[in-house]
PDB file of N, CA and C in Angstrom:
ATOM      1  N   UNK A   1       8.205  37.526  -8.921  1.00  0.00           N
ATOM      2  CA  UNK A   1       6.815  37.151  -8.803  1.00  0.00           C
ATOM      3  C   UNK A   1       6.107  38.219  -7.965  1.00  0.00           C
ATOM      4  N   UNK A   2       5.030  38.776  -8.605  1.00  0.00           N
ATOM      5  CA  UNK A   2       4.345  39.813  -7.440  1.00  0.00           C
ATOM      6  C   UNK A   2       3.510  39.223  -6.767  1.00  0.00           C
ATOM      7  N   UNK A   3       3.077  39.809  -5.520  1.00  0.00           N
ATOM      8  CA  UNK A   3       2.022  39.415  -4.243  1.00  0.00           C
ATOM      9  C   UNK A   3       1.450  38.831  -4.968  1.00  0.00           C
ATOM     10  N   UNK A   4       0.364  39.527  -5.594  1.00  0.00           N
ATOM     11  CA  UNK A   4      -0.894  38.820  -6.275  1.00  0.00           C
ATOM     12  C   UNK A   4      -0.988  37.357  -6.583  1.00  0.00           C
ATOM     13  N   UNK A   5      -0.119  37.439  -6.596  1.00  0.00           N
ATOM     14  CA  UNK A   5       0.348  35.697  -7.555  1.00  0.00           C
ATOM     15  C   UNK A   5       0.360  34.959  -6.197  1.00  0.00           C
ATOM     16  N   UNK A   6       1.374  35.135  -5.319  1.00  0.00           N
ATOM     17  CA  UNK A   6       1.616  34.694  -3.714  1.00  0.00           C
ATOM     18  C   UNK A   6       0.308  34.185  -3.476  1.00  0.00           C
ATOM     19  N   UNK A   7      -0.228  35.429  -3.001  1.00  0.00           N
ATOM     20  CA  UNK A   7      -1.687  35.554  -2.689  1.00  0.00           C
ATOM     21  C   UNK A   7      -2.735  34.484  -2.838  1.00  0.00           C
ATOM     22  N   UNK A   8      -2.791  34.582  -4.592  1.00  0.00           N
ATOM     23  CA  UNK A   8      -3.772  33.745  -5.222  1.00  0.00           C
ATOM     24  C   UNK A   8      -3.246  32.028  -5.393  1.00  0.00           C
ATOM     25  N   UNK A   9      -2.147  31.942  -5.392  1.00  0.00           N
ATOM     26  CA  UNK A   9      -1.486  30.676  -4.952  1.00  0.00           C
ATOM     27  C   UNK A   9      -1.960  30.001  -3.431  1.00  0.00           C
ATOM     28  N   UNK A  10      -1.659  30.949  -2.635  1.00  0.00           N
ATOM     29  CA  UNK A  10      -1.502  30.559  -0.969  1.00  0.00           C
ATOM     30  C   UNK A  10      -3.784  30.874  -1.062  1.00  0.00           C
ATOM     31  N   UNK A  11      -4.091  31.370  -1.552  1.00  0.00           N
ATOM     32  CA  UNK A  11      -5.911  31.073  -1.386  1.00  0.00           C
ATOM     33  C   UNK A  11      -5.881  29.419  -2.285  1.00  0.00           C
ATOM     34  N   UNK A  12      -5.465  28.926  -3.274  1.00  0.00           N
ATOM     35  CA  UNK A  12      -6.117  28.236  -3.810  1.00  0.00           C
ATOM     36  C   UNK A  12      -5.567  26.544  -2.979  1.00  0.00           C
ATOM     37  N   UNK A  13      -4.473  26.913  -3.042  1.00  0.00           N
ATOM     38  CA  UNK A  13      -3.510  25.837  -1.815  1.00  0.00           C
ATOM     39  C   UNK A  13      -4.615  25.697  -0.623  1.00  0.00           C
ATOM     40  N   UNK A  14      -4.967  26.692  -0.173  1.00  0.00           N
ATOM     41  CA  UNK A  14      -5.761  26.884   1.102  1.00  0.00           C
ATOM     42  C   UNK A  14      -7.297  25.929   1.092  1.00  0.00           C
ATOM     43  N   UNK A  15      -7.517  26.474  -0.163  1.00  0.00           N
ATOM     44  CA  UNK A  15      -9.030  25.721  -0.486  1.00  0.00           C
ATOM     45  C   UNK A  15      -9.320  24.639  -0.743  1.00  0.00           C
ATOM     46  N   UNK A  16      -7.869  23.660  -1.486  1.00  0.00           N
ATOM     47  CA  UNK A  16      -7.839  22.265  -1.773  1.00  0.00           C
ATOM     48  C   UNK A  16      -7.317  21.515  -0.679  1.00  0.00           C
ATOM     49  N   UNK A  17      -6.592  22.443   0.434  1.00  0.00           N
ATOM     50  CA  UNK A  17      -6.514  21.671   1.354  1.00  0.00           C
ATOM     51  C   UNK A  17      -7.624  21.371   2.417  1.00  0.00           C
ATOM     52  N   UNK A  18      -8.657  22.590   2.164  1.00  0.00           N
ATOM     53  CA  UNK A  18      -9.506  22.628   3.651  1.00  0.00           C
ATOM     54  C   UNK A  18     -10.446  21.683   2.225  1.00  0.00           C
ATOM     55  N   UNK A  19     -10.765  21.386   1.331  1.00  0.00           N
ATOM     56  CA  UNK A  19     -11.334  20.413   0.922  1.00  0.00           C
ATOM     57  C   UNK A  19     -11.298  19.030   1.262  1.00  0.00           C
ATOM     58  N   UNK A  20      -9.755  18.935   0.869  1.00  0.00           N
ATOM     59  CA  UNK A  20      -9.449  17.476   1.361  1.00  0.00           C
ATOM     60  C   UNK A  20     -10.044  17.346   2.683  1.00  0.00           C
ATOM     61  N   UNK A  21      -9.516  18.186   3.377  1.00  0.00           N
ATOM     62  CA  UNK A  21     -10.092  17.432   5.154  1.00  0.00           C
ATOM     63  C   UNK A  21     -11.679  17.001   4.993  1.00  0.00           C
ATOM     64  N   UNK A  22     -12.350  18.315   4.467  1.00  0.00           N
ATOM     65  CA  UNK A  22     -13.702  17.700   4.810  1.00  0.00           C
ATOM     66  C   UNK A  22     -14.357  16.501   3.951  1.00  0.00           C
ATOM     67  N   UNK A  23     -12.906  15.858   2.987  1.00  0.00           N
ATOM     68  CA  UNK A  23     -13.457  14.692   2.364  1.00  0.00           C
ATOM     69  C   UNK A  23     -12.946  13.693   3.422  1.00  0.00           C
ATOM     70  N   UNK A  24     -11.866  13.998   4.165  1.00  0.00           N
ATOM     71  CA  UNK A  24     -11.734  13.191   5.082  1.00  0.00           C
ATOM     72  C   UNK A  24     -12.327  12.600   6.430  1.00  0.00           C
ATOM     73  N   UNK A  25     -12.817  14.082   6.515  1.00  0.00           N
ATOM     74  CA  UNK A  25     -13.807  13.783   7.924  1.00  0.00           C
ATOM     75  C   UNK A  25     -14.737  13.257   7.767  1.00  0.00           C
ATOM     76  N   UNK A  26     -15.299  13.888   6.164  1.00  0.00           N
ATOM     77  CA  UNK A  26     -16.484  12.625   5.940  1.00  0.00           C
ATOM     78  C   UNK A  26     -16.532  11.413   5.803  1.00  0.00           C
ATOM     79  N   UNK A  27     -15.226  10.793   5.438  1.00  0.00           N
ATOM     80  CA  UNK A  27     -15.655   9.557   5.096  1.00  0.00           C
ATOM     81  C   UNK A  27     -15.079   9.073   6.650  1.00  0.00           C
ATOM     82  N   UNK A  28     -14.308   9.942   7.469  1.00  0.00           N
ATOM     83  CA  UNK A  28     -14.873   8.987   8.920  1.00  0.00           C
ATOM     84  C   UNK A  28     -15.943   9.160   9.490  1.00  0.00           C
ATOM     85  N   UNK A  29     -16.662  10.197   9.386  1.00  0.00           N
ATOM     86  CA  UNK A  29     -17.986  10.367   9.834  1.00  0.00           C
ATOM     87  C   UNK A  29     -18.724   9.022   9.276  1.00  0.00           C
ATOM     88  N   UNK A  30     -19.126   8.718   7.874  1.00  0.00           N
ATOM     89  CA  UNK A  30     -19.475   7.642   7.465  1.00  0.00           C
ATOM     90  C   UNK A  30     -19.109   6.105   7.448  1.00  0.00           C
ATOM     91  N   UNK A  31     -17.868   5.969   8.132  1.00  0.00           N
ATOM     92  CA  UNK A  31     -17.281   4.606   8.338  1.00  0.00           C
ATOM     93  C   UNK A  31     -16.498   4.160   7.228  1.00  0.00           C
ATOM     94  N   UNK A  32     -16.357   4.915   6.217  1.00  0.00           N
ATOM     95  CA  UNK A  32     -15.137   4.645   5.162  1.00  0.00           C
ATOM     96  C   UNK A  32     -14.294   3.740   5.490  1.00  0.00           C
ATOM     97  N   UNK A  33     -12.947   3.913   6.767  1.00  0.00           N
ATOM     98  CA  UNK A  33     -12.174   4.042   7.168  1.00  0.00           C
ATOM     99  C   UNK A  33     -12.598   2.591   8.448  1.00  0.00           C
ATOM    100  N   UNK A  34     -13.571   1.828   8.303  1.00  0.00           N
ATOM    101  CA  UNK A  34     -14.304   0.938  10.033  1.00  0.00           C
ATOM    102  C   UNK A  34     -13.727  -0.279   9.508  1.00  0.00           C
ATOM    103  N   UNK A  35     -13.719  -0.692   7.851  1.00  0.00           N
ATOM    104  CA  UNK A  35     -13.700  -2.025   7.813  1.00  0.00           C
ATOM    105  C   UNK A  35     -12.309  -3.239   7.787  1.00  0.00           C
ATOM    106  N   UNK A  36     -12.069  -3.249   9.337  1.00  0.00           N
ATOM    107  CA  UNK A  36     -10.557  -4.063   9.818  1.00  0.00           C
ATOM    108  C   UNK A  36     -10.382  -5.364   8.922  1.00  0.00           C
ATOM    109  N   UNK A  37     -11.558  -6.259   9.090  1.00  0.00           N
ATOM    110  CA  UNK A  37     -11.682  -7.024   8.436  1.00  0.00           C
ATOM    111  C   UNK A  37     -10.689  -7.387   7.311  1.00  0.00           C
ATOM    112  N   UNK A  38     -11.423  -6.374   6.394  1.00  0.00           N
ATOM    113  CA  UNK A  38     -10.841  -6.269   4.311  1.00  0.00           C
ATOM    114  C   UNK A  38      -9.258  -6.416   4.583  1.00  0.00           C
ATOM    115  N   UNK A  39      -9.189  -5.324   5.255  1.00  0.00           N
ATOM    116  CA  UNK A  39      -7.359  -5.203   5.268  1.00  0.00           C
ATOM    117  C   UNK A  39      -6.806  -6.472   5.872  1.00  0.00           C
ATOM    118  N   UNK A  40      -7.082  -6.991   7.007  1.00  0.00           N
ATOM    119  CA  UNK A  40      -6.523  -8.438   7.388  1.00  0.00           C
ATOM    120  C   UNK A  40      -6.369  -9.039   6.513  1.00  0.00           C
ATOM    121  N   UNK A  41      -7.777  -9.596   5.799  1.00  0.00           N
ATOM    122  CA  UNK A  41      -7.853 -10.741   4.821  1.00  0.00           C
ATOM    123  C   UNK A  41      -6.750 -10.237   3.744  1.00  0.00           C
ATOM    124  N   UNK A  42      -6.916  -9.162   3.127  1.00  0.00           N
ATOM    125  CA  UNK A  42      -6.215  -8.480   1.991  1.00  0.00           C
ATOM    126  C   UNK A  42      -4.424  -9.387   2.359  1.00  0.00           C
ATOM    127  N   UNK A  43      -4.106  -9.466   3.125  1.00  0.00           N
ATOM    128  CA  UNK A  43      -2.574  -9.664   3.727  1.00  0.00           C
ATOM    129  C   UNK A  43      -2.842 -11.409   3.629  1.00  0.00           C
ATOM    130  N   UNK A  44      -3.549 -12.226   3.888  1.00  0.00           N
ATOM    131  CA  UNK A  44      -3.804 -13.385   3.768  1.00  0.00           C
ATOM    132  C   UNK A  44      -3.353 -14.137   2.261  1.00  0.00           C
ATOM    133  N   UNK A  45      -4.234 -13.256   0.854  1.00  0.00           N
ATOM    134  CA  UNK A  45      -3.872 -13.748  -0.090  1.00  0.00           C
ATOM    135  C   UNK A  45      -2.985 -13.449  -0.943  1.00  0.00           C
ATOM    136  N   UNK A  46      -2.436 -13.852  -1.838  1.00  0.00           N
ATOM    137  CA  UNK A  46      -1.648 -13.464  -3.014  1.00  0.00           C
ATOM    138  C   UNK A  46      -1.920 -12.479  -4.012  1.00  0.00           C
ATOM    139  N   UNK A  47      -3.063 -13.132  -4.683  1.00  0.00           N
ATOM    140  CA  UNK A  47      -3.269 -13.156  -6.546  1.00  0.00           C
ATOM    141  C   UNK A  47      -4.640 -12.148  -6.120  1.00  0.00           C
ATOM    142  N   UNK A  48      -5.169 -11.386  -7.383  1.00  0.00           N
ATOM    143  CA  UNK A  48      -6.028 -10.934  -7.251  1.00  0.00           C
ATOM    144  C   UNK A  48      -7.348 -11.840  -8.064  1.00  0.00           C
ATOM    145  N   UNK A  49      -6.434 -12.879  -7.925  1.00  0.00           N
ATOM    146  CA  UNK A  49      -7.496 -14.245  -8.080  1.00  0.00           C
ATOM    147  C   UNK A  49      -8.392 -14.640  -6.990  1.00  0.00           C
ATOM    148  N   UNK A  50      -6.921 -14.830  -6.266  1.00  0.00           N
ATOM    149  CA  UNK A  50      -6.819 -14.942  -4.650  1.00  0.00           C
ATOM    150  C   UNK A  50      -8.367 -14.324  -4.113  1.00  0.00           C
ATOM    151  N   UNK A  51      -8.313 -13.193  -3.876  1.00  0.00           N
ATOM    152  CA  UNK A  51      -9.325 -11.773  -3.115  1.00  0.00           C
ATOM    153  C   UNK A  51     -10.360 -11.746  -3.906  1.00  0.00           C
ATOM    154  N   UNK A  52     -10.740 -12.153  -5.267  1.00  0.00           N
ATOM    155  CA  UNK A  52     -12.246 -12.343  -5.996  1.00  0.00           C
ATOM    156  C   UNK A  52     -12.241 -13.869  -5.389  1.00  0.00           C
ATOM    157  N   UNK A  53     -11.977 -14.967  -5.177  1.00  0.00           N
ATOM    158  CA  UNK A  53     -12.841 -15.801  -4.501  1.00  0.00           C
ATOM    159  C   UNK A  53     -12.875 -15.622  -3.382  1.00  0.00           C
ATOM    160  N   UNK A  54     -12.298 -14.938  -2.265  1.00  0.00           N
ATOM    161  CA  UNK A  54     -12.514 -14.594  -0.795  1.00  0.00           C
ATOM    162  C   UNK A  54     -13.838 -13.476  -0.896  1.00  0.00           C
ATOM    163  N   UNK A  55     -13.476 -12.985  -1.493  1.00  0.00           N
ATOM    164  CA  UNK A  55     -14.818 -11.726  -1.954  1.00  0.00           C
ATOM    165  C   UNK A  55     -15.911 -12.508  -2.069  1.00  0.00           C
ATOM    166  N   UNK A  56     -16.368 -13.153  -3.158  1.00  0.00           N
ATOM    167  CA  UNK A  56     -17.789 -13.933  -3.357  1.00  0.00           C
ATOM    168  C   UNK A  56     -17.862 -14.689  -2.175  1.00  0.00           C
ATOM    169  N   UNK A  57     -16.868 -15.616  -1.779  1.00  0.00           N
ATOM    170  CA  UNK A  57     -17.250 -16.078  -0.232  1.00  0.00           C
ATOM    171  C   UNK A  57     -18.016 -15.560   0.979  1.00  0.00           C
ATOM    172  N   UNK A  58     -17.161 -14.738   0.684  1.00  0.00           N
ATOM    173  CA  UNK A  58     -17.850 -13.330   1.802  1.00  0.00           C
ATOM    174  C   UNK A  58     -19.066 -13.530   1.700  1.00  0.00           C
ATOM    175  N   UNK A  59     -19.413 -12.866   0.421  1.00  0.00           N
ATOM    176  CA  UNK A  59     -20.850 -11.998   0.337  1.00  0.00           C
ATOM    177  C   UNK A  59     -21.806 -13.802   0.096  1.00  0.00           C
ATOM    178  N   UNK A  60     -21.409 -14.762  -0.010  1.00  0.00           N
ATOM    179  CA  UNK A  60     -22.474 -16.095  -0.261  1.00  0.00           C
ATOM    180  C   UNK A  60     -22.402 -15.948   1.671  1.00  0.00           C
ATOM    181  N   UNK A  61     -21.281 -15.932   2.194  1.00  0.00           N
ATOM    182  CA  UNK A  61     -21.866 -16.239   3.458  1.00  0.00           C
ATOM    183  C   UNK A  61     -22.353 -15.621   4.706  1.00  0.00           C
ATOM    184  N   UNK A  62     -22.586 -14.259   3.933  1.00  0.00           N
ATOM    185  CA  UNK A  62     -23.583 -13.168   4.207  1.00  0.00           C
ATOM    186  C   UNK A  62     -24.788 -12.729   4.055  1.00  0.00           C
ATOM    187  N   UNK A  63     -25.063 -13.681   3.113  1.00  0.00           N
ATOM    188  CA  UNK A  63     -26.186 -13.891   2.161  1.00  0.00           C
ATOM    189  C   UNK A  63     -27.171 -15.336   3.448  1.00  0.00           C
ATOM    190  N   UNK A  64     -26.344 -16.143   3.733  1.00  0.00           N
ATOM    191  CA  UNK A  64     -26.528 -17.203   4.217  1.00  0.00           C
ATOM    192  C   UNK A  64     -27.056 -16.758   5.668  1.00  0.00           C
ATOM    193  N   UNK A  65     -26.328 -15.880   6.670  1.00  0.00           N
ATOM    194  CA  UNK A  65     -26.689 -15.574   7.470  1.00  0.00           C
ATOM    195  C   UNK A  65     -27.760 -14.640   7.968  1.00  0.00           C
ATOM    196  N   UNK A  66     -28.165 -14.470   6.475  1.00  0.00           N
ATOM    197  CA  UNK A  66     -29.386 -13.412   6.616  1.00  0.00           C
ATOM    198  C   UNK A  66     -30.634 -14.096   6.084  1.00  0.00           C
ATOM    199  N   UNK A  67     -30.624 -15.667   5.874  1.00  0.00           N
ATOM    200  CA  UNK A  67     -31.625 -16.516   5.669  1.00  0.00           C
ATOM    201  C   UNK A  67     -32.204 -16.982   7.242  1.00  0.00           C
TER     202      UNK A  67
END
């Protein structure tokens, strides 16, 4: 394998990695990564029956508290 190849391998490796981070930092910059909540509950139910009626719950009694 010649340099070139090395090279252009070890730049493109380089670029998808310094990508990823700044998708990472962004989404902690933005709170991606804040909501403790989801994940608790997530461990609570079973079925993904289960987590669509905890879901609409949610949001009816979010809805409620903003009346």
């Amino acid at each position: 394998m010649s340099s070139w190849v090395v090279m252009l391998m070890l730049g493109v490796s380089l670029s998808i990695g310094f990508i990823g981070l700044i998708a990472f930092l962004w989404g902690l910059k933005n709170g991606q990564f804040d909501d403790k909540e989801k994940m608790m509950r997530g461990v609570l139910f079973d079925s993904i029956g289960d987590l669509n009626v905890a879901s609409k719950q949610n949001i009816k009694d979010k809805r409620n508290e903003n009346l």
